[in-house]
N, C-alpha and C. Protein backbone atom coordinates (compact mmCIF):
# COMPACT_ATOMS: atom_id res chain seq x y z
N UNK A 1 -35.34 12.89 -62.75
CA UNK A 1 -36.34 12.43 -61.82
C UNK A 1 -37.49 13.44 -61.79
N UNK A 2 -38.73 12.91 -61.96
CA UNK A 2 -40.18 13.88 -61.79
C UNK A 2 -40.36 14.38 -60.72
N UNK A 3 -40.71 15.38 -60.49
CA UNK A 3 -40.86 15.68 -58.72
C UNK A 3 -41.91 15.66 -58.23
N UNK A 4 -43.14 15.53 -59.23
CA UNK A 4 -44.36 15.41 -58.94
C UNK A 4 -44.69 13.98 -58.34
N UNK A 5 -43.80 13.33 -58.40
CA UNK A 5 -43.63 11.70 -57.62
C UNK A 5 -43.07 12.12 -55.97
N UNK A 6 -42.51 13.09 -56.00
CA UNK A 6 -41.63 13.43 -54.65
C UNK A 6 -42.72 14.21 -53.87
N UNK A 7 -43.38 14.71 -53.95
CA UNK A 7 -44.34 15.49 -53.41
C UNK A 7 -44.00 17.17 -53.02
N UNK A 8 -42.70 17.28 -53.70
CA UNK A 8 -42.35 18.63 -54.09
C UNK A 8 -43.55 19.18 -55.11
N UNK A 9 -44.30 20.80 -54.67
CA UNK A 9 -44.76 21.47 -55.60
C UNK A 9 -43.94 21.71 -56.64
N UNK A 10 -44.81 21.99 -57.87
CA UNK A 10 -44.12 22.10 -59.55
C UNK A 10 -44.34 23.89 -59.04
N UNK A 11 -43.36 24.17 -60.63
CA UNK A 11 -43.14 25.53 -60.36
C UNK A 11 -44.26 26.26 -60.75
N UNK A 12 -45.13 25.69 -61.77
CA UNK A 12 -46.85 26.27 -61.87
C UNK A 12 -47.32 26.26 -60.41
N UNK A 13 -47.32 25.34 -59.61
CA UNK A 13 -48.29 25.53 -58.92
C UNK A 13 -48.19 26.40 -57.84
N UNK A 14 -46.28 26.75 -57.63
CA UNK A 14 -45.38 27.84 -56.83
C UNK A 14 -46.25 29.18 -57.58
N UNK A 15 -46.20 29.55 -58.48
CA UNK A 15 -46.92 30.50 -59.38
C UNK A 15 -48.14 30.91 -58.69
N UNK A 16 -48.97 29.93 -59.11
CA UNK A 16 -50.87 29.83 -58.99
C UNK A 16 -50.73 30.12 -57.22
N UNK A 17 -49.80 29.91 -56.51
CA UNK A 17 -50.47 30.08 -55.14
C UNK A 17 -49.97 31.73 -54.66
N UNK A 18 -48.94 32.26 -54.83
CA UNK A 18 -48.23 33.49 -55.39
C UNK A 18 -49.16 34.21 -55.26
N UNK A 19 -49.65 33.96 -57.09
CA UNK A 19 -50.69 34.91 -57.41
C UNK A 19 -51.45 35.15 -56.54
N UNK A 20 -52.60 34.25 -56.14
CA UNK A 20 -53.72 33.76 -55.38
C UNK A 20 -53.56 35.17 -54.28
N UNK A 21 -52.16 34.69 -53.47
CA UNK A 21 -51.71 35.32 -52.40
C UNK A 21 -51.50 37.18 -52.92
N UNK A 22 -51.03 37.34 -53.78
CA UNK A 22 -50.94 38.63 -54.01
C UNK A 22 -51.82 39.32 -54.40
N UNK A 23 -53.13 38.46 -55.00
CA UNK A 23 -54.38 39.40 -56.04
C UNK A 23 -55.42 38.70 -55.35
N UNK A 24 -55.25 38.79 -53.97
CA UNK A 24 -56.49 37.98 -53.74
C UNK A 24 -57.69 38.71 -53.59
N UNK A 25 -57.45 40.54 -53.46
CA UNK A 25 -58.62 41.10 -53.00
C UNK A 25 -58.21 42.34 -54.68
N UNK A 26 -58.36 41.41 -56.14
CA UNK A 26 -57.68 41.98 -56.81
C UNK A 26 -58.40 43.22 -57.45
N UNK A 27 -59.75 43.37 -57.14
CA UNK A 27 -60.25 45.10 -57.03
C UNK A 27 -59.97 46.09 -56.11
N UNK A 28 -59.48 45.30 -54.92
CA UNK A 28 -58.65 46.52 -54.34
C UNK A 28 -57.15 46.58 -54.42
N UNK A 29 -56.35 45.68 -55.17
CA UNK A 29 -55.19 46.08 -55.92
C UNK A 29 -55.18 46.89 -57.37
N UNK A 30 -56.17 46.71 -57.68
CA UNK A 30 -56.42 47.32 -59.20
C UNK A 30 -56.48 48.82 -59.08
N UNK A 31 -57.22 49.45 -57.69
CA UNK A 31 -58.02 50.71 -57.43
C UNK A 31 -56.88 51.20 -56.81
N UNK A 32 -55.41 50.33 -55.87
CA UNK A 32 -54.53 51.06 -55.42
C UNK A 32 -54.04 51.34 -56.62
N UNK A 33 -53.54 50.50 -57.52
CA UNK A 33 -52.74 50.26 -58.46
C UNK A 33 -53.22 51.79 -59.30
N UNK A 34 -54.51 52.02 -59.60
CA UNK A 34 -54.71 53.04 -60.56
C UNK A 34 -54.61 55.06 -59.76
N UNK A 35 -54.80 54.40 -58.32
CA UNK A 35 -54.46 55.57 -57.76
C UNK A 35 -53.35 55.96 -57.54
N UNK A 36 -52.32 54.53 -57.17
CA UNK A 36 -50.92 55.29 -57.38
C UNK A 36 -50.28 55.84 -58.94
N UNK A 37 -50.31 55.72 -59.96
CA UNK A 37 -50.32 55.80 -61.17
C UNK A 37 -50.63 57.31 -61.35
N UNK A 38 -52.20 57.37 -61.12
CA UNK A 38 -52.56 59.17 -60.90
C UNK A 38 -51.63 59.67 -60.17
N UNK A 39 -51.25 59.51 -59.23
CA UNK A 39 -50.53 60.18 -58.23
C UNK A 39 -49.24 60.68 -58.67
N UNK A 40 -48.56 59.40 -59.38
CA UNK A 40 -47.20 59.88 -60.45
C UNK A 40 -47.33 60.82 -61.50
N UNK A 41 -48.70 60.36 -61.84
CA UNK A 41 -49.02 61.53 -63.43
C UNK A 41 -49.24 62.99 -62.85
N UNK A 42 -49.44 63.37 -61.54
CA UNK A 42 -50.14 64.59 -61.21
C UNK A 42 -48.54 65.36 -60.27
N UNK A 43 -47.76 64.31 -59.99
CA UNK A 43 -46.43 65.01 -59.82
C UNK A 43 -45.33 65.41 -60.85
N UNK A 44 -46.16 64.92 -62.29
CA UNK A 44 -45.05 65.34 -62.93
C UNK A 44 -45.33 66.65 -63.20
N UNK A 45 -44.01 67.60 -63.49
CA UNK A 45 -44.01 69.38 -63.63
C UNK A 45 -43.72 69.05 -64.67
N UNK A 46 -44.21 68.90 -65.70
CA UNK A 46 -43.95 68.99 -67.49
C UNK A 46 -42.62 70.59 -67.73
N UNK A 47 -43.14 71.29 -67.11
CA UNK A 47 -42.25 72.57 -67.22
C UNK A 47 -40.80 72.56 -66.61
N UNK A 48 -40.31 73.42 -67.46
CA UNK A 48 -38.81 73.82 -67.56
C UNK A 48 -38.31 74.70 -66.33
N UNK A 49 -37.64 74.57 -65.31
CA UNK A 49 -37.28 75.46 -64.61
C UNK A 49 -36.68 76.52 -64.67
N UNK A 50 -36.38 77.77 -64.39
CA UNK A 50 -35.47 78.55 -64.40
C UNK A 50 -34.28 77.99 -64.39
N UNK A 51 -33.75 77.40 -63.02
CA UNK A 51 -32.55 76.44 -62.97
C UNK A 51 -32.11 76.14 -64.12
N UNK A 52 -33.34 74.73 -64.68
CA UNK A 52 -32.52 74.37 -65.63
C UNK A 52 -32.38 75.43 -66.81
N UNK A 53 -33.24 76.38 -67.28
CA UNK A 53 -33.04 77.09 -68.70
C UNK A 53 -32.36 78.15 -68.57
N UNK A 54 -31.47 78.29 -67.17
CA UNK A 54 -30.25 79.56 -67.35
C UNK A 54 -29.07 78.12 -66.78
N UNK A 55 -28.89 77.09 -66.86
CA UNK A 55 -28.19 76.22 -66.65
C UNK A 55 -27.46 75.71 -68.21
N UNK A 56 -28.96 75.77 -69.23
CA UNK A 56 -28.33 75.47 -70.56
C UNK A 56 -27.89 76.44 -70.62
N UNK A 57 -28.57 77.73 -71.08
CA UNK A 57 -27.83 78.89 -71.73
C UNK A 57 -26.80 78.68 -71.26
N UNK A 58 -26.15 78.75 -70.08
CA UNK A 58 -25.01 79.04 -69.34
C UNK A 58 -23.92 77.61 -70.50
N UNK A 59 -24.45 76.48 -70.53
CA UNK A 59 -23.55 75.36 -71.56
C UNK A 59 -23.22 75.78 -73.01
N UNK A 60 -24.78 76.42 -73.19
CA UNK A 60 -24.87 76.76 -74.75
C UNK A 60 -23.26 78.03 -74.98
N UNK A 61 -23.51 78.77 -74.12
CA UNK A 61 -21.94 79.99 -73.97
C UNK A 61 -20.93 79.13 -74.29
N UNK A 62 -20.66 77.85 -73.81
CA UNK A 62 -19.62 77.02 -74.03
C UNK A 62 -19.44 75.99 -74.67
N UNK A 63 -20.52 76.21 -75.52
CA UNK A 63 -20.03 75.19 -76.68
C UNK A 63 -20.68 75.91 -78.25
N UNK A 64 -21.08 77.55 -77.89
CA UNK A 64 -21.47 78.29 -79.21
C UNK A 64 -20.16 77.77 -80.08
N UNK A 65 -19.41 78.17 -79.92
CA UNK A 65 -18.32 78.26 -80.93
C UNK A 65 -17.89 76.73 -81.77
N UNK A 66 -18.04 76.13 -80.58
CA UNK A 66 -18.19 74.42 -81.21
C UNK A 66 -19.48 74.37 -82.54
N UNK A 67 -20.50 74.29 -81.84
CA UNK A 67 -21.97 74.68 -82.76
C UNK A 67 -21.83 75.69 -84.01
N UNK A 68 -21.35 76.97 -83.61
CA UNK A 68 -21.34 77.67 -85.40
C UNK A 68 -20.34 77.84 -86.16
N UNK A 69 -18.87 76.76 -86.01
CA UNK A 69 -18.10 76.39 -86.47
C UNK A 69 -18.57 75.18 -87.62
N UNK A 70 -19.74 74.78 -87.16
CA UNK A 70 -20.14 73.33 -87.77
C UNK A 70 -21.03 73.65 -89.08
N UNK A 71 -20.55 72.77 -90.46
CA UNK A 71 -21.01 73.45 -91.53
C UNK A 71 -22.73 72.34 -91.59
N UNK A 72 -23.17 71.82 -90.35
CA UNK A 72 -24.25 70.96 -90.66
C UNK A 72 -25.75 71.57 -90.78
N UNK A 73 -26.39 70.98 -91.53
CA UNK A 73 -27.39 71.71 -91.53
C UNK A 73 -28.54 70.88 -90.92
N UNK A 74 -29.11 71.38 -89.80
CA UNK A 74 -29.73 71.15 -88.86
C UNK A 74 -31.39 71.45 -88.90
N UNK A 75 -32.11 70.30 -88.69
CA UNK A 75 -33.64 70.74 -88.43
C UNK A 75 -34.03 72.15 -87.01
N UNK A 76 -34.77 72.85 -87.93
CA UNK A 76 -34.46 73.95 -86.27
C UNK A 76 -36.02 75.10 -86.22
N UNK A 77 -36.65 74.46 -85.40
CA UNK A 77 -38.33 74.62 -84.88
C UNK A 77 -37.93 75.95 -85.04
N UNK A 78 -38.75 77.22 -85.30
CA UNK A 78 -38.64 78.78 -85.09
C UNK A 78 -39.51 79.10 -83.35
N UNK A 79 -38.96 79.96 -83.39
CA UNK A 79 -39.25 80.64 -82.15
C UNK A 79 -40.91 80.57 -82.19
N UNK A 80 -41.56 80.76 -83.26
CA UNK A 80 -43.43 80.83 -83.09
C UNK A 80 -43.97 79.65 -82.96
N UNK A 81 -43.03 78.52 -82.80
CA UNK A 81 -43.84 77.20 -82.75
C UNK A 81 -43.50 76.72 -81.29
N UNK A 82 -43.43 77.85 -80.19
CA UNK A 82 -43.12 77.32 -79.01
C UNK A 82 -44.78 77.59 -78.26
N UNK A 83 -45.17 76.27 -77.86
CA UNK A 83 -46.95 76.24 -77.34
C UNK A 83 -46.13 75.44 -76.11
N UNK A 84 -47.06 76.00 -75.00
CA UNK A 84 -47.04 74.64 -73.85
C UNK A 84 -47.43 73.21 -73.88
N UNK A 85 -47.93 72.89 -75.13
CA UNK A 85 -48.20 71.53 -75.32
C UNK A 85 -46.90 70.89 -75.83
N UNK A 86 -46.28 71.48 -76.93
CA UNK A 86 -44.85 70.46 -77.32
C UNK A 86 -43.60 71.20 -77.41
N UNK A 87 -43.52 72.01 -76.11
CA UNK A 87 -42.37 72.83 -75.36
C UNK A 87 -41.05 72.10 -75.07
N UNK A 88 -41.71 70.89 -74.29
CA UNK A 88 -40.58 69.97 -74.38
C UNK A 88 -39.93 69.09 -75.54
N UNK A 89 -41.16 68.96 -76.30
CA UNK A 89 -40.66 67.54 -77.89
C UNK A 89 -39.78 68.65 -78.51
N UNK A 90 -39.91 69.93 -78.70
CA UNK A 90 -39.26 70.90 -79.74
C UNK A 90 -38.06 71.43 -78.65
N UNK A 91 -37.90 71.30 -77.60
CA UNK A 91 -35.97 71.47 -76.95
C UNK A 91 -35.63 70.08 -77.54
N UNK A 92 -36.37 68.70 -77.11
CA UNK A 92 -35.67 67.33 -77.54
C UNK A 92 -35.09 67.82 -79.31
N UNK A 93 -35.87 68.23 -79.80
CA UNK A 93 -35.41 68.32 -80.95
C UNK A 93 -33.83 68.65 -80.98
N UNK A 94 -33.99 70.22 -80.29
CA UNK A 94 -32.67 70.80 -80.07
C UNK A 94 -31.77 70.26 -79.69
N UNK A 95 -32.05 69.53 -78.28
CA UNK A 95 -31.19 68.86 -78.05
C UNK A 95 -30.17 67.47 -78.88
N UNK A 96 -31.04 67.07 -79.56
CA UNK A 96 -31.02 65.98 -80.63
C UNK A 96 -29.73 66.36 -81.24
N UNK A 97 -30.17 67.65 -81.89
CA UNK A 97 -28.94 68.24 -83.12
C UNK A 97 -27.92 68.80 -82.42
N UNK A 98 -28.05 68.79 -81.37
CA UNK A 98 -26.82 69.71 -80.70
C UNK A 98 -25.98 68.42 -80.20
N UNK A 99 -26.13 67.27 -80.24
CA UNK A 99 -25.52 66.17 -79.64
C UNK A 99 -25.07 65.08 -80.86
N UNK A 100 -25.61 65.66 -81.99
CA UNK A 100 -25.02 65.08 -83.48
C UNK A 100 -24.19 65.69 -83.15
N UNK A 101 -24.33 67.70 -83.13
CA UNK A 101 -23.25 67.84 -83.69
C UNK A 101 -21.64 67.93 -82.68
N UNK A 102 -22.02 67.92 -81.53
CA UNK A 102 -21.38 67.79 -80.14
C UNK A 102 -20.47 66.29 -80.20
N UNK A 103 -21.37 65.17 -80.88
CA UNK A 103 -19.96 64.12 -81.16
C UNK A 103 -19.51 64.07 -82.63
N UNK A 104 -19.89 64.92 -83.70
CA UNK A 104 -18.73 64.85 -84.50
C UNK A 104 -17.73 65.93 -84.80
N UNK A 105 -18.12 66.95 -83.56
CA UNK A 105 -17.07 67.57 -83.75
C UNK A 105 -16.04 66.96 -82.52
N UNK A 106 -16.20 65.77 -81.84
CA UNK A 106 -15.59 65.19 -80.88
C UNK A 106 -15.26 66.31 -79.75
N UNK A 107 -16.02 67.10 -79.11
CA UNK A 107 -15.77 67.40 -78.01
C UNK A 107 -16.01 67.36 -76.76
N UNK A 108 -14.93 67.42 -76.26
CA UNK A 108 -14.68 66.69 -74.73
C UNK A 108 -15.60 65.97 -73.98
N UNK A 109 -15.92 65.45 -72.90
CA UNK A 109 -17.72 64.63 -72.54
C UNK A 109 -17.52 65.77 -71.61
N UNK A 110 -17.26 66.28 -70.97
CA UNK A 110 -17.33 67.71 -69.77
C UNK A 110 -18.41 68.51 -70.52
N UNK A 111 -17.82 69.24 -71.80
CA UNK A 111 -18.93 69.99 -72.88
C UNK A 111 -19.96 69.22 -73.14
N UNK A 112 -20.13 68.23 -73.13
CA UNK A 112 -21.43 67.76 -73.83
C UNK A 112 -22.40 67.44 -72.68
N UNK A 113 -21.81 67.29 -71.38
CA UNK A 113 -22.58 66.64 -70.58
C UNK A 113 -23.50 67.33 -70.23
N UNK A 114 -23.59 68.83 -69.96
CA UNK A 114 -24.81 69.49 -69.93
C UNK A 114 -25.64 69.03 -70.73
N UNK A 115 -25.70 69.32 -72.06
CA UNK A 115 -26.17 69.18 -72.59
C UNK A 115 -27.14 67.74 -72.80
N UNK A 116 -26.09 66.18 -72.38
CA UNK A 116 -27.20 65.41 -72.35
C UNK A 116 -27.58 65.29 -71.13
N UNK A 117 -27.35 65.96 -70.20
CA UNK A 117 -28.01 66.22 -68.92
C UNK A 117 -29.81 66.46 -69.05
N UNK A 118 -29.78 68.18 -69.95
CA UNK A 118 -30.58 68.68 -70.20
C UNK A 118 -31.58 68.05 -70.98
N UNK A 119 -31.36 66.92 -71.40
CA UNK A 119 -32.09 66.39 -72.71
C UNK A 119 -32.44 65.00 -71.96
N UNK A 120 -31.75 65.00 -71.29
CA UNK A 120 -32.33 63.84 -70.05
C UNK A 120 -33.89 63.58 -68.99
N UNK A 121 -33.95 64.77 -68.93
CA UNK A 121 -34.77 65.69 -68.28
C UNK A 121 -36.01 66.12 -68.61
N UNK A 122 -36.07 65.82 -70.14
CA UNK A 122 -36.91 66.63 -70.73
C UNK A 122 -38.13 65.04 -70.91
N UNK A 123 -39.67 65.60 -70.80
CA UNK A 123 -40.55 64.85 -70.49
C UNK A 123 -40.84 64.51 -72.18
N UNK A 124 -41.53 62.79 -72.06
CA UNK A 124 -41.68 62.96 -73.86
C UNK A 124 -43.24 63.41 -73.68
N UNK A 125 -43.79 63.82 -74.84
CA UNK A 125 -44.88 64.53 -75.39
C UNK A 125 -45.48 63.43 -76.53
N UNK A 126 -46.89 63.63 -76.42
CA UNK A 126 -47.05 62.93 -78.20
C UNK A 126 -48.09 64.19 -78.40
N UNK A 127 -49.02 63.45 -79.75
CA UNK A 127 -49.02 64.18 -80.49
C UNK A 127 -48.57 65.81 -81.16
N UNK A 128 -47.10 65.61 -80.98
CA UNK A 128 -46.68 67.29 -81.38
C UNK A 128 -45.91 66.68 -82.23
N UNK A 129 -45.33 67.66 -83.81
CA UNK A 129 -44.43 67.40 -84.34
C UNK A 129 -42.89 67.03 -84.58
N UNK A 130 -42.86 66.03 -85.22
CA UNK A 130 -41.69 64.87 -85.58
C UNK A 130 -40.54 66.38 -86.01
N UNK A 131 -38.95 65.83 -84.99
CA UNK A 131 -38.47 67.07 -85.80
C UNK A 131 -38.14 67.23 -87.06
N UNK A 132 -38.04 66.07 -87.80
CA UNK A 132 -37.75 66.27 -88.80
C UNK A 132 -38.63 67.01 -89.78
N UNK A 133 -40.03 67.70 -89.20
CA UNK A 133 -40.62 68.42 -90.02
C UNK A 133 -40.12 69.94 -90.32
N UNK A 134 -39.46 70.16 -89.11
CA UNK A 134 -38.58 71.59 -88.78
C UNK A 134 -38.37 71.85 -90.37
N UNK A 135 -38.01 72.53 -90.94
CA UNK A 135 -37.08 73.45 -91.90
C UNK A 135 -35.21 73.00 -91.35
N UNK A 136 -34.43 72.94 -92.36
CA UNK A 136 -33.12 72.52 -92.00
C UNK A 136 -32.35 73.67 -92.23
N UNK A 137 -31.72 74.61 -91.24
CA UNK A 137 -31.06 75.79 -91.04
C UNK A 137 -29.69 75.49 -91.16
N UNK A 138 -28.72 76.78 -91.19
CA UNK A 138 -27.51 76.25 -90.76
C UNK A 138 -27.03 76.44 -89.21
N UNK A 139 -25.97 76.25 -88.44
CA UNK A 139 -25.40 76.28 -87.58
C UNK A 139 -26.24 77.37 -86.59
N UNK A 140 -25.55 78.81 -87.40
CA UNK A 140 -25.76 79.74 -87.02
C UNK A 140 -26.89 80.16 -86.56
N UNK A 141 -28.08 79.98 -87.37
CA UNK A 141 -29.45 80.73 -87.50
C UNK A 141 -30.14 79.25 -86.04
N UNK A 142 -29.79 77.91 -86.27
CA UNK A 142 -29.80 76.97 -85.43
C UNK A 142 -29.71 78.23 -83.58
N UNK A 143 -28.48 78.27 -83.55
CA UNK A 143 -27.97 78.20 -82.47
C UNK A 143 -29.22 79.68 -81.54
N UNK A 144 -29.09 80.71 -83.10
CA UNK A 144 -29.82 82.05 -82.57
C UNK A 144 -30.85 81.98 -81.93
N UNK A 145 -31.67 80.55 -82.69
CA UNK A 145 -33.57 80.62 -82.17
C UNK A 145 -33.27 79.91 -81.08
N UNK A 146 -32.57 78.66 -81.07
CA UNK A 146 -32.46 78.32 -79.74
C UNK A 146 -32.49 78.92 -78.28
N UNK A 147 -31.35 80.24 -78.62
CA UNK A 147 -31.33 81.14 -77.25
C UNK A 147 -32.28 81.81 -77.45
N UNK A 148 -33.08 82.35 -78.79
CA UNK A 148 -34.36 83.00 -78.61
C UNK A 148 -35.48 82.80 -77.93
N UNK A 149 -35.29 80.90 -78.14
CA UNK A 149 -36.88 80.34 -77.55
C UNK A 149 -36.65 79.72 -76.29
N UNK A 150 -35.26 80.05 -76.05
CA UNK A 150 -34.94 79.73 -74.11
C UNK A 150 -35.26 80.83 -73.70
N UNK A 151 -34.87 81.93 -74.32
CA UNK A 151 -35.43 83.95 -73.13
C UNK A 151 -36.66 83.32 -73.88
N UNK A 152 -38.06 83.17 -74.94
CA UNK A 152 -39.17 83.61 -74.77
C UNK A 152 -39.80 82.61 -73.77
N UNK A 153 -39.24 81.51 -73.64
CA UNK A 153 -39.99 80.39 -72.40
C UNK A 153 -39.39 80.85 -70.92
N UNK A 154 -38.05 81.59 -70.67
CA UNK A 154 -37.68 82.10 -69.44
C UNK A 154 -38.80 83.09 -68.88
N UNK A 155 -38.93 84.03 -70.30
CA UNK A 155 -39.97 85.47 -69.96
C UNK A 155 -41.53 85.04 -69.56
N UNK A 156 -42.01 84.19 -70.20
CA UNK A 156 -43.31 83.63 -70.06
C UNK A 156 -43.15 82.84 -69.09
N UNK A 157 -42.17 82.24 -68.19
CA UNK A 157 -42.07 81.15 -66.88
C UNK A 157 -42.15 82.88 -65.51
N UNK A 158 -41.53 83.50 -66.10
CA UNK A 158 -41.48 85.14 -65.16
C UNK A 158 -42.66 85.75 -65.01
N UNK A 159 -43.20 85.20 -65.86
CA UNK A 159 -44.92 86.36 -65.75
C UNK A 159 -46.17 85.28 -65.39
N UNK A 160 -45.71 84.11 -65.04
CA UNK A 160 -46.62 83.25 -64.62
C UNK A 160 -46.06 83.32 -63.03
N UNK A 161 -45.20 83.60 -62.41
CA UNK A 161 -44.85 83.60 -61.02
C UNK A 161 -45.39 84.92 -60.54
C-alpha cells in the first residue's frame, strides 16, 4: 500500500523537514561547527609525558629479554632523527616492531599491553617518514636507540619545564 494516498509523510520529506529544522540558521552552525573543531585541535598535547615515557621504559625492562632474544630484523629510526615534528610517527614506528615482535614470540597480553597501550596514545603525524624508510637493525641495536631516544625526549621534556 502507497502511503502517499494515506496522508502519512514519505521518509524524504521526514528528512527535508529535519534538515530545514537543524540548519536553519546554517552560517551560524557552520561558524559553531568550525569553532568547536579549533577548540579540539588546540587541546590536543601532541607531546609525550613524563608519565607516559618512564611508564614505557618501565614495560620495555620487561619485555627486553623477550625483544633481544628475537633474531628479527627490524626497521629502527636512530636517535638523530628525533625532531618535534615526527616524535610521535617515529615511537609508532617502534611501537609497530615491538608488537610484531611481542606476538610472535607469543607473549602473555599482560606484557604486551603496555605496550599497545602506549601506541594507542600516540597522535598520527603526516608528512614525516614512512617507517619503512628506517635502516633494518637487529634486535639488539633496535631495543638500545629506543631507550636512547626515550632519555633524549625525557631530557629535552626536563629542560623545557
Amino acid at each position: 500500500m502507497d502511503r502517499t494516498h494515506t496522508g502519512a509523510p514519505s521518509k524524504s520529506d521526514l528528512f527535508q523537514s529535519t534538515w530545514k529544522l537543524c540548519c536553519r540558521d546554517s552560517h551560524k552552525t557552520q561558524v559553531w561547527l568550525c569553532f568547536f573543531t579549533l577548540s579540539l585541535l588546540t587541546l590536543c598535547n601532541c607531546d609525550i609525558s613524563p608519565t607516559e615515557s618512564r611508564d614505557l621504559q618501565k614495560c620495555l625492562g620487561v619485555v627486553r629479554a623477550t625483544i633481544e632474544k628475537s633474531d628479527a630484523m627490524l626497521y629502527t629510526p636512530s636517535n638523530y632523527d628525533v625532531t618535534d615534528r615526527c616524535k610521535q610517527k617515529m615511537l609508532r614506528c617502534y611501537m609497530l616492531e615491538l608488537m610484531v615482535i611481542l606476538e610472535e614470540e607469543e607473549t602473555g597480553d599482560k606484557t604486551k599491553q603496555c605496550i599497545f597501550h602506549f601506541n594507542h596514545t600516540l597522535q598520527p603525524e603526516t608528512s614525516c617518514p614512512e617507517c619503512e624508510i628506517y635502516p633494518l637493525q637487529n634486535s639488539t641495536i633496535f631495543f638500545d636507540r629506543l631507550v636512547s631516544i626515550l632519555q633524549k625526549i625525557a631530557m629535552s621534556q626536563s629542560n623545557t619545564v
